[in-house]
C-alpha atoms as a PDB file:
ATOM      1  CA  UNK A   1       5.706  10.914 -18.282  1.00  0.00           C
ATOM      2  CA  UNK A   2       7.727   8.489 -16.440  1.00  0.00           C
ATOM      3  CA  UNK A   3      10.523   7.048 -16.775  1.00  0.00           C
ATOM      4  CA  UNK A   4      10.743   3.370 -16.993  1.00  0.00           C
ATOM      5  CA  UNK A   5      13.694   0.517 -16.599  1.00  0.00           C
ATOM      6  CA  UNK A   6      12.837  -3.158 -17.413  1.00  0.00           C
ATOM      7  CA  UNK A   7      14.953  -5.942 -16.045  1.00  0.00           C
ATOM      8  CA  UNK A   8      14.215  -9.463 -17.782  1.00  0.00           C
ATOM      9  CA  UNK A   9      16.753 -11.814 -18.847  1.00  0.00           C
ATOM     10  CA  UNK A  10      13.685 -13.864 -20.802  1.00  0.00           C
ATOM     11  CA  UNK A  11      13.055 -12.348 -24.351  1.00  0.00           C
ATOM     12  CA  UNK A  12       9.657 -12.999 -24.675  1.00  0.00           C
ATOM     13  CA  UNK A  13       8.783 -11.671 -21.142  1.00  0.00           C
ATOM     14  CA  UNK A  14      10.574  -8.487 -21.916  1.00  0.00           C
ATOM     15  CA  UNK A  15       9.126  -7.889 -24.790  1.00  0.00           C
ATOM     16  CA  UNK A  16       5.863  -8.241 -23.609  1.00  0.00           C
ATOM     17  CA  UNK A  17       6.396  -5.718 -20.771  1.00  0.00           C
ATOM     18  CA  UNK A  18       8.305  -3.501 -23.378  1.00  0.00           C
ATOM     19  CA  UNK A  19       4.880  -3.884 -25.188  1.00  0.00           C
ATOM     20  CA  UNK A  20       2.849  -2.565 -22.289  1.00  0.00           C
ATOM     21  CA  UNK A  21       5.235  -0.100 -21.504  1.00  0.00           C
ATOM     22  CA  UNK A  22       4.811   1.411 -25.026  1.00  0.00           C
ATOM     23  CA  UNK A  23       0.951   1.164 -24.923  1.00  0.00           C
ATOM     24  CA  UNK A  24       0.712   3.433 -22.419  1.00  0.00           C
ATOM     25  CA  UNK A  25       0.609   7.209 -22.925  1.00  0.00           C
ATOM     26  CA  UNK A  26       2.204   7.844 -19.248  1.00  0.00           C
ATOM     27  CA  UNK A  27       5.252   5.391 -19.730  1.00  0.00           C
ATOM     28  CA  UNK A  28       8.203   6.016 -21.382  1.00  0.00           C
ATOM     29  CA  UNK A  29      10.732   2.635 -22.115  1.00  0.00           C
ATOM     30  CA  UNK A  30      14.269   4.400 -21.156  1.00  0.00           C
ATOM     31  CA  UNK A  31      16.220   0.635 -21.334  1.00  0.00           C
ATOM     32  CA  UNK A  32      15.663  -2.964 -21.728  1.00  0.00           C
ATOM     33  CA  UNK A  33      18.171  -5.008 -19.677  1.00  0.00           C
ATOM     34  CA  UNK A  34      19.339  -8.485 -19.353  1.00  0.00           C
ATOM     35  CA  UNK A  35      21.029  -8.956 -16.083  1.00  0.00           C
ATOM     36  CA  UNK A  36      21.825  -6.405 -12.917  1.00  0.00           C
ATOM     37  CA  UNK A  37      24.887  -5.579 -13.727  1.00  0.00           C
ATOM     38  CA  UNK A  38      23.755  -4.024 -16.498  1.00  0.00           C
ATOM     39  CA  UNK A  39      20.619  -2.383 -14.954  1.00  0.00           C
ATOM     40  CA  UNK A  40      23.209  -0.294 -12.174  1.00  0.00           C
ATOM     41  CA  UNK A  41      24.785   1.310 -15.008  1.00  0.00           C
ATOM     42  CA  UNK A  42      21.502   2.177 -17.020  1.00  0.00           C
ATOM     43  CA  UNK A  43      20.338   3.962 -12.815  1.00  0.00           C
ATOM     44  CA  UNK A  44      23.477   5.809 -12.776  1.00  0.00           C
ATOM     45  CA  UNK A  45      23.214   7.006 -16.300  1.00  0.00           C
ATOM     46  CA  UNK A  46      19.875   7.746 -16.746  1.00  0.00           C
ATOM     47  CA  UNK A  47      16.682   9.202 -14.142  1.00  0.00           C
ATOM     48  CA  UNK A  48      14.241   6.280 -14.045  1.00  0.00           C
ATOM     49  CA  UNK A  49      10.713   6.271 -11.898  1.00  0.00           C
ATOM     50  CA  UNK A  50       9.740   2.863 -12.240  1.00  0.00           C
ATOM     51  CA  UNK A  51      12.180  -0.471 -12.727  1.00  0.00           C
ATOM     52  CA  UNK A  52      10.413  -3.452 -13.826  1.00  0.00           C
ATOM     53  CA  UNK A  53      12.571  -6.224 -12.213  1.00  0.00           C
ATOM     54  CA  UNK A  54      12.511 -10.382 -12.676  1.00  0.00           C
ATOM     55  CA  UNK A  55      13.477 -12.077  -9.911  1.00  0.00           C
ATOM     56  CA  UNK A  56      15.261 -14.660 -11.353  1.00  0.00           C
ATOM     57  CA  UNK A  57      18.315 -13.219 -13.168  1.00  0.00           C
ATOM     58  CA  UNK A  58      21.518 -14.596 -13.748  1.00  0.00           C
ATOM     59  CA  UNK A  59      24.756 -14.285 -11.343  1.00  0.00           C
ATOM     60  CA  UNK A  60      22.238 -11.535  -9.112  1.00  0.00           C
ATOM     61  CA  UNK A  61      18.780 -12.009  -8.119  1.00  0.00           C
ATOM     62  CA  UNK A  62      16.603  -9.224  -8.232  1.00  0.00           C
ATOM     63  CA  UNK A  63      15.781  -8.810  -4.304  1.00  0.00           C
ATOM     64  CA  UNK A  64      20.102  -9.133  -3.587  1.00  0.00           C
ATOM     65  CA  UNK A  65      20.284  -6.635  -6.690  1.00  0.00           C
ATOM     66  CA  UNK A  66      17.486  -4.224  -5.093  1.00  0.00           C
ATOM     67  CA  UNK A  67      19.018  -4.696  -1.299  1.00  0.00           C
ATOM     68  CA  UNK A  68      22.423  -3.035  -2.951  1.00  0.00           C
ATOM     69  CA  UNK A  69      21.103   0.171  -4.449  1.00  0.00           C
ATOM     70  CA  UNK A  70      20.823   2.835  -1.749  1.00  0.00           C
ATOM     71  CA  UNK A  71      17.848   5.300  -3.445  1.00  0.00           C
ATOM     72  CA  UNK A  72      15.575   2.821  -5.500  1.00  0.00           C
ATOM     73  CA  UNK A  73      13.102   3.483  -8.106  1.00  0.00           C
ATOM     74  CA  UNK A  74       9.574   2.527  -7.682  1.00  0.00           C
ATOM     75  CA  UNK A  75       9.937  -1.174  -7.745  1.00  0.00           C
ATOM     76  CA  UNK A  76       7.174  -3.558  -9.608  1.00  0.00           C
ATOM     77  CA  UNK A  77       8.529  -7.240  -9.556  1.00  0.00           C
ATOM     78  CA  UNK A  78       7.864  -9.632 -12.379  1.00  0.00           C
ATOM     79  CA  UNK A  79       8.541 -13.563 -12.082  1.00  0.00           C
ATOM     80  CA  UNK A  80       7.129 -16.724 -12.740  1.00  0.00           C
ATOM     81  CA  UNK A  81       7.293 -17.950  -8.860  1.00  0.00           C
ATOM     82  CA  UNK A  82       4.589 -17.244  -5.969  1.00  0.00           C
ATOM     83  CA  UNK A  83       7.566 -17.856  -3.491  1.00  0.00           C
ATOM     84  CA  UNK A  84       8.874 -13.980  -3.277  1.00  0.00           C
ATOM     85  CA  UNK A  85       5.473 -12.374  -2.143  1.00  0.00           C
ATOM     86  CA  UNK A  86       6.348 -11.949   0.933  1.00  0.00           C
ATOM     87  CA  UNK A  87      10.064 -10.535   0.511  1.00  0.00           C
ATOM     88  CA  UNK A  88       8.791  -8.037  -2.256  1.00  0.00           C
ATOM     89  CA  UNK A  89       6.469  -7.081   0.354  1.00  0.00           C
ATOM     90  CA  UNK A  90       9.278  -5.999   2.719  1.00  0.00           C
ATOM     91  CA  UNK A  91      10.883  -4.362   0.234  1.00  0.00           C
ATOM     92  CA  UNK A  92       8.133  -1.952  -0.548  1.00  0.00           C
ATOM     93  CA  UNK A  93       7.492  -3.508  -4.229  1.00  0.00           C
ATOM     94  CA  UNK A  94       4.379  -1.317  -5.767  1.00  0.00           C
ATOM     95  CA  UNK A  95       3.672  -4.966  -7.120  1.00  0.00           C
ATOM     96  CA  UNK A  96       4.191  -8.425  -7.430  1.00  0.00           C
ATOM     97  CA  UNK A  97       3.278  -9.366 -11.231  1.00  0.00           C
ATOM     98  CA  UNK A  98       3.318 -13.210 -12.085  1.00  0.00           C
ATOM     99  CA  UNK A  99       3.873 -14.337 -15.265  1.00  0.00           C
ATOM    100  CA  UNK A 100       3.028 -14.621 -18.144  1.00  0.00           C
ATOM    101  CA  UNK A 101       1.518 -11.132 -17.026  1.00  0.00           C
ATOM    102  CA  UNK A 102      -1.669 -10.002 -18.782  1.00  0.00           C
ATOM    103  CA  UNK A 103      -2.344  -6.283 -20.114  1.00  0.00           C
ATOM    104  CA  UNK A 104      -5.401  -5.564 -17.516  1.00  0.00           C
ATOM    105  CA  UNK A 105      -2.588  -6.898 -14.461  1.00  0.00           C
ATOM    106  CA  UNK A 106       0.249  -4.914 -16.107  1.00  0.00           C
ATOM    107  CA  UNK A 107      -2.357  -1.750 -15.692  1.00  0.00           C
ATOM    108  CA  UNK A 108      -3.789  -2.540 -12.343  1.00  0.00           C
ATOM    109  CA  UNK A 109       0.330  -2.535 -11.228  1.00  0.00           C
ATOM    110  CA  UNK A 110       1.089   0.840 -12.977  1.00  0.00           C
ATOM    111  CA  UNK A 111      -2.215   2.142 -11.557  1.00  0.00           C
ATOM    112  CA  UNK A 112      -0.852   1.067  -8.172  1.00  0.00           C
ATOM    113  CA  UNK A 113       1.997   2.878  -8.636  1.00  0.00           C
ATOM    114  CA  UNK A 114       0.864   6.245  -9.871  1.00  0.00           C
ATOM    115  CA  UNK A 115      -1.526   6.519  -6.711  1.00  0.00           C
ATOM    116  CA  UNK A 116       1.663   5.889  -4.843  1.00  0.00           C
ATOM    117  CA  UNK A 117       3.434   8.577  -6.199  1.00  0.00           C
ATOM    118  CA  UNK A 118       0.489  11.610  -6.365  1.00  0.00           C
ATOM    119  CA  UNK A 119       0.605  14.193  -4.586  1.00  0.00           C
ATOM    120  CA  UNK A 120      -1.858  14.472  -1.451  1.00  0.00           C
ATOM    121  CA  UNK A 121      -5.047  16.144  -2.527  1.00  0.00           C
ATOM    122  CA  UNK A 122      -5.300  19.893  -1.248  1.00  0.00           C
ATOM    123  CA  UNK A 123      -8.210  20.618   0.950  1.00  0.00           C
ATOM    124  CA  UNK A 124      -9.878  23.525  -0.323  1.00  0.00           C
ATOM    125  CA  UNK A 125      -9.602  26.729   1.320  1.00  0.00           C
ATOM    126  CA  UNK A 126     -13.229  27.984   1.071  1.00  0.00           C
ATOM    127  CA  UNK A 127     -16.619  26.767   0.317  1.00  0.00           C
ATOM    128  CA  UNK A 128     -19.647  27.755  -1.146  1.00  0.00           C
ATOM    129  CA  UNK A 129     -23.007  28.606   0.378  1.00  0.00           C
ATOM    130  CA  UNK A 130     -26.706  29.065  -0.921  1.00  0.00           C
ATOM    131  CA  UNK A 131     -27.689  32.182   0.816  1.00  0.00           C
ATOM    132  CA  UNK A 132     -31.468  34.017  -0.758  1.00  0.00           C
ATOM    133  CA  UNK A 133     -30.655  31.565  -4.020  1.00  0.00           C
ATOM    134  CA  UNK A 134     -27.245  32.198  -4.856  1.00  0.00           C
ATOM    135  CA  UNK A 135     -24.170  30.504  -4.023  1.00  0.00           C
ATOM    136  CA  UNK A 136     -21.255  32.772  -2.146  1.00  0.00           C
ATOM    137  CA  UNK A 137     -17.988  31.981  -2.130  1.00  0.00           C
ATOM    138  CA  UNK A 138     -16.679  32.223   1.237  1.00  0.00           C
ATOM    139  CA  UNK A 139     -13.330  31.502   2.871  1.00  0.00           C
ATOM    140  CA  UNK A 140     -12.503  29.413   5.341  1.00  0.00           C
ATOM    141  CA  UNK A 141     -10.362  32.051   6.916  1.00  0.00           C
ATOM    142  CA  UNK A 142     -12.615  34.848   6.688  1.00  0.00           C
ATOM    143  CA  UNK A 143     -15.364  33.328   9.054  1.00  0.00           C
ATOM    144  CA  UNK A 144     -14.955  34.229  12.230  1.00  0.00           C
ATOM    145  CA  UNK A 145     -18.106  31.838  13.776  1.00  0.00           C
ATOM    146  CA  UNK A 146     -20.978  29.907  13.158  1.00  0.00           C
ATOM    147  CA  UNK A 147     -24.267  30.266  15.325  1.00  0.00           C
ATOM    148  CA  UNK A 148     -26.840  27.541  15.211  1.00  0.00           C
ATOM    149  CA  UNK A 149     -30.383  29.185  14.681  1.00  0.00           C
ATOM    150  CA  UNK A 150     -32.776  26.211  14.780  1.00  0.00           C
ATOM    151  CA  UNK A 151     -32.537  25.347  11.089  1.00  0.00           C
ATOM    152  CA  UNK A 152     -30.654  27.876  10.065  1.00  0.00           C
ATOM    153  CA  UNK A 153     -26.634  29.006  10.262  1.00  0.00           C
ATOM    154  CA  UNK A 154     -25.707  32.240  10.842  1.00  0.00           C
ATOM    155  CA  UNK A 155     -22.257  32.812   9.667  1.00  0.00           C
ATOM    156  CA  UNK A 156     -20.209  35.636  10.731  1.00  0.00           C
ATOM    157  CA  UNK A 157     -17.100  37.490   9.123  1.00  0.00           C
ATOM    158  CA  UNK A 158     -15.372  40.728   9.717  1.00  0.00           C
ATOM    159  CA  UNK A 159     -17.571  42.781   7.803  1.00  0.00           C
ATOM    160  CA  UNK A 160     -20.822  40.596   6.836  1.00  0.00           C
ATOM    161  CA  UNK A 161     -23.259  38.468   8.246  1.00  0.00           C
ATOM    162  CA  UNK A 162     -24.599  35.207   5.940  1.00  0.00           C
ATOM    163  CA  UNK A 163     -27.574  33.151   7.099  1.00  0.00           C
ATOM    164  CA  UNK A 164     -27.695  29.795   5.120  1.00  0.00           C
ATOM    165  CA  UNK A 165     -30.101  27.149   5.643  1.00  0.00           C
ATOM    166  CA  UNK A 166     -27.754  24.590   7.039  1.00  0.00           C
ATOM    167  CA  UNK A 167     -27.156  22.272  10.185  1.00  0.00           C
ATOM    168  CA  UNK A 168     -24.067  22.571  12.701  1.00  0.00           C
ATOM    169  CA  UNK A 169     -23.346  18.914  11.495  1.00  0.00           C
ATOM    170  CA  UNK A 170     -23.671  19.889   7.747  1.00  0.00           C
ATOM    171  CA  UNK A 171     -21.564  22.765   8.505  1.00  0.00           C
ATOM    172  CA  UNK A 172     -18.360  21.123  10.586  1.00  0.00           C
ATOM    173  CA  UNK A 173     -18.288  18.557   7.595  1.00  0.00           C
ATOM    174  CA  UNK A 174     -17.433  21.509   4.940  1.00  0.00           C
ATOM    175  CA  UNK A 175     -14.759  23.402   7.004  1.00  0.00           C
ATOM    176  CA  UNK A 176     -11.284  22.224   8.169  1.00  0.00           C
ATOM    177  CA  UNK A 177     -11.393  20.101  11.370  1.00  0.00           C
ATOM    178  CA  UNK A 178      -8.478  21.630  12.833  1.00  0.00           C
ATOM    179  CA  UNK A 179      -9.147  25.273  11.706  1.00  0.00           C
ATOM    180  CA  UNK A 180     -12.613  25.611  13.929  1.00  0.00           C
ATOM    181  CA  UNK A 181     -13.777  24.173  17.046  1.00  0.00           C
ATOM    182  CA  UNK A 182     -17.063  23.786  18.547  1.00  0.00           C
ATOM    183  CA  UNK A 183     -17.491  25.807  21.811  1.00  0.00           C
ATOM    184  CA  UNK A 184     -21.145  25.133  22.829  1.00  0.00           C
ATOM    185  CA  UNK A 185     -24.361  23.769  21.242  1.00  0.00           C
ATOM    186  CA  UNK A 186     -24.597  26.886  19.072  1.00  0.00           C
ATOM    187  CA  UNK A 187     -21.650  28.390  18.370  1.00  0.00           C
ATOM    188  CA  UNK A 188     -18.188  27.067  15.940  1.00  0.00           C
ATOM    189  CA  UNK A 189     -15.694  29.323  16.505  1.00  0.00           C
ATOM    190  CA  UNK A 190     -12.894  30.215  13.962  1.00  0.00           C
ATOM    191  CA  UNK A 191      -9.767  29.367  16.527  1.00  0.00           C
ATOM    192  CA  UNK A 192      -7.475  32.082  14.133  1.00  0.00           C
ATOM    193  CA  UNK A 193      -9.713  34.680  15.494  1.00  0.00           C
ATOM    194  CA  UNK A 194      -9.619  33.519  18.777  1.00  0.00           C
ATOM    195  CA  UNK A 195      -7.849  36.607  21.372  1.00  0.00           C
ATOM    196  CA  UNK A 196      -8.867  35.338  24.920  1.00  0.00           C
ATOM    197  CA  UNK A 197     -10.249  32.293  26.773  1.00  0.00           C
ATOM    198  CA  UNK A 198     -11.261  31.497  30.151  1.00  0.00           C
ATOM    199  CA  UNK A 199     -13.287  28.813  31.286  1.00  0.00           C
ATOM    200  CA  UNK A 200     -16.871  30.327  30.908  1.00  0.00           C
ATOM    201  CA  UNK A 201     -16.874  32.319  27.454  1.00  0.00           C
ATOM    202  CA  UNK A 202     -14.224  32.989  24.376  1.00  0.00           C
ATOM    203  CA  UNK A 203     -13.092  36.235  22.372  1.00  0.00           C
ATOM    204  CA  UNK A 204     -12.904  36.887  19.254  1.00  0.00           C
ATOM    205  CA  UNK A 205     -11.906  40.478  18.927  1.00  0.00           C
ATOM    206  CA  UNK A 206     -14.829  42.714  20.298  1.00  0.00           C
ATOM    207  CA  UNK A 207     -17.127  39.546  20.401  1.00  0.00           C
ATOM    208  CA  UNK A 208     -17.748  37.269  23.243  1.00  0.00           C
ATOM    209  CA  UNK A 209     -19.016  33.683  22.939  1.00  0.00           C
ATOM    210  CA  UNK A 210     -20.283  31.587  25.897  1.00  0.00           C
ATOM    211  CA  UNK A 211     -18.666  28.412  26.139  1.00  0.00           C
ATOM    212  CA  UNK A 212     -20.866  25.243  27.252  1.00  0.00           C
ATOM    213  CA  UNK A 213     -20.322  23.255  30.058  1.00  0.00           C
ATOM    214  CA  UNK A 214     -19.693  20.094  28.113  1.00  0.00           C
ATOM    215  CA  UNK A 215     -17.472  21.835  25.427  1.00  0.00           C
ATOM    216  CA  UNK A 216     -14.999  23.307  28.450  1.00  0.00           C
ATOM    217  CA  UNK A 217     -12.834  19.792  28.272  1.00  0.00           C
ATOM    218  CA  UNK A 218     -12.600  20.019  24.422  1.00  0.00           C
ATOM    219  CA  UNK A 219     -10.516  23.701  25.377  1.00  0.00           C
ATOM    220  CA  UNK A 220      -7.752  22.502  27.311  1.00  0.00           C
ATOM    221  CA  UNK A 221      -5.299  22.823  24.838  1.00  0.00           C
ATOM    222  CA  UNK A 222      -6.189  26.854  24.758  1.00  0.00           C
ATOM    223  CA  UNK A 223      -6.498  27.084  29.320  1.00  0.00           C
ATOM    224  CA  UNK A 224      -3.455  24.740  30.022  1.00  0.00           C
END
């Protein structure tokens, strides 16, 4: 639930954002105020996520008001000019609402903001594989290469071996970029398990990989 502040010295436009505000099942209305006087004492007393803030407001705009506060909430400005677009922009404003502001734009702006404010997806950590019908849960971690066998993968941990029916393309697109590196036409190597390089083949514990010719530049980071 988040906290929300609405600035609006017009009583029917803050009543219609206090409205929307209600109507949605992620908002919660902490205070209504009139001018920003007011609205500085309602951030110092009270946690707020988003502020809902007219432009036009008596004795203090709403950009001066905004270019005072040192931590701002989430910003969405409401007003009935097209003339601030371009300073709400610089302010980092989640939105620029023009009244009078419809339900479906109200949503779009909140919708806006809550993408703003999640959290990065986390990449998974494994994947699954069909190997002789049945999918096998297999971290990322726990492979320690990849060999290319015309239309098949052989993947190789510690202990196992798994062949899947898979391409080398298919295969770089399920497991972290960064995590494994391609080292010739055949082989992905797991650089964790990597224990010794040199310009013809790689390590990985007791197992030695050739290297291709046109993969040797892609190694630099690991020979320089």
């Amino acid at each position: 639930m988040m906290n929300c502040l609405v600035v609006e010295d017009e009583p029917l436009a803050r009543q219609v954002v206090e409205t929307y505000i209600h109507q949605s099942a992620d908002l919660r209305l902490v205070k209504s105020c009139t001018h920003a006087f007011e609205a500085f004492e309602v951030l110092t007393a009270y946690p707020v996520d988003l502020m809902f803030l007219d432009i036009e407001l008596p004795s203090l705009t709403g950009i001066d008001f905004i270019r005072r506060l040192k931590q701002p909430p989430a910003l969405i400005f409401t007003t009935a000019y097209s003339d601030y677009a371009v300073e709400s922009y610089e302010l980092e404003a989640v939105d620029y609402l023009l009244k009078p502001i419809t339900y479906e734009r109200f949503k779009q702006s909140v919708d806006k903001f809550f993408k703003r404010t999640a959290p990065p997806p986390t990449a998974a950590t494994y994947s699954y594989f069909k190997v002789d019908g049945q999918l096998v849960k297999l971290e990322h971690g726990d492979i320690v290469y990849a060999q290319s066998i015309k239309d098949y993968i052989l993947l190789k941990t510690a202990e196992r071996s798994f062949i899947v029916h898979l391409t080398m393309k298919g295969l770089s697109e399920l497991l972290p970029e960064g995590q494994f590196r391609r080292i010739h036409r055949s082989y992905l190597v797991n650089l964790a398990h990597v224990t010794k390089v040199s310009r013809q083949d790689i390590q990985l514990g007791a197992i030695t990989l050739p290297i291709g010719e046109s993969y040797r530049g892609l190694l630099n980071d690991f020979l320089n």
